[in-house]
Protein backbone atom coordinates (compact mmCIF):
# COMPACT_ATOMS: atom_id res chain seq x y z
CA UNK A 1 0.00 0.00 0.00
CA UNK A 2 1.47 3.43 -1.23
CA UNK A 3 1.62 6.32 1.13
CA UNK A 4 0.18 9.24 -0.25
CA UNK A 5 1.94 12.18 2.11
CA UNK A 6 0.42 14.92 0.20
CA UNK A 7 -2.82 13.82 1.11
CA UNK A 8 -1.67 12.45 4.51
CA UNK A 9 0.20 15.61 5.47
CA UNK A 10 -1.92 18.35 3.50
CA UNK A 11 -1.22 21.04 5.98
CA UNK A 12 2.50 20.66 5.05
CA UNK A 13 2.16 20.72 1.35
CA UNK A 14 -0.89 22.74 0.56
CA UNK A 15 -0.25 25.97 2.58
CA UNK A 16 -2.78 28.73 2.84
CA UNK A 17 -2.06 31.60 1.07
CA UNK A 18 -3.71 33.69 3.31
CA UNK A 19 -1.92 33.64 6.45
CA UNK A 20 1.25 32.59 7.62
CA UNK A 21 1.00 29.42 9.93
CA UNK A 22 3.08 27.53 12.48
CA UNK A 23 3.12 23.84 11.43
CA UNK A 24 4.40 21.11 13.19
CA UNK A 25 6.60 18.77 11.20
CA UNK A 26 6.18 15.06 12.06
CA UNK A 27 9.22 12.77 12.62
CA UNK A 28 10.63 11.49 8.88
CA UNK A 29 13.14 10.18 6.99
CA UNK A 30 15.58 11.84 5.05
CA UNK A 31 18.82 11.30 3.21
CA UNK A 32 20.40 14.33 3.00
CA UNK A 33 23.75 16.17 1.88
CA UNK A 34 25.36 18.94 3.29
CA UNK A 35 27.90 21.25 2.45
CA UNK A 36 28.97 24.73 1.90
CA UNK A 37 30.34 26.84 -1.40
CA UNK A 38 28.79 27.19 -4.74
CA UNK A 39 26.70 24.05 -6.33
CA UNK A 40 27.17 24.65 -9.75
CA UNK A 41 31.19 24.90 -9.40
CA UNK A 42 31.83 22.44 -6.92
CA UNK A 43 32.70 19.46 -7.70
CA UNK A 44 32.04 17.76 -4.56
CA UNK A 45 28.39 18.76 -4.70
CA UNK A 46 28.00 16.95 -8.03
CA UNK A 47 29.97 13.96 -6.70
CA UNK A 48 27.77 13.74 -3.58
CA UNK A 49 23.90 14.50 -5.52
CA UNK A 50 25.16 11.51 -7.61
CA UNK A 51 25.90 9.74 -4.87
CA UNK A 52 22.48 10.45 -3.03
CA UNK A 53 20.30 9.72 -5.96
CA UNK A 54 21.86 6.30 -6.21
CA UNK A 55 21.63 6.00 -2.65
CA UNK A 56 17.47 6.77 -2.68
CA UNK A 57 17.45 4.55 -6.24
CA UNK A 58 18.50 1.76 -4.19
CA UNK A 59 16.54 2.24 -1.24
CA UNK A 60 13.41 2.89 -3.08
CA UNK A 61 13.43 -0.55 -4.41
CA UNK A 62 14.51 -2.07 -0.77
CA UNK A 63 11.55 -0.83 0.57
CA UNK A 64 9.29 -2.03 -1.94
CA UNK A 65 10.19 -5.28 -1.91
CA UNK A 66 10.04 -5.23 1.80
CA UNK A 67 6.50 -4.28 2.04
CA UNK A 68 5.62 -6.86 -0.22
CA UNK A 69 7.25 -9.70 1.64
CA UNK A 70 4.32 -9.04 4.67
């Protein structure tokens, strides 16, 4: 069963426009980089996006088959 957080977490995604609001932001997980200097001249920020979407790739497809093993 696919998670839809959009739906799940509207509050998060779908802002008012109106007014600005204090939202609390439920536990998650991320994968994340972090770095400093410029990211379309450094090098290590290229090396470490590429790294990060093979990362997710990967884990995307871990998970899936996980949840259908139950």
């Amino acid at each position: 069963m696919k998670t839809d957080l959009k739906k799940k977490l509207k509050q998060l995604y779908n802002p008012s426009s109106k007014e600005v609001t204090l939202v609390e932001v439920p536990p998650m997980s991320y994968l994340i980089i972090d770095g400093m200097g410029d990211p379309n001249t450094s090098k290590e920020y290229m090396e470490s996006v590429e790294a990060l979407y093979a990362m997710s790739y990967v884990l995307k497809f871990l998970v899936k088959k996980e949840s259908r093993s139950y």
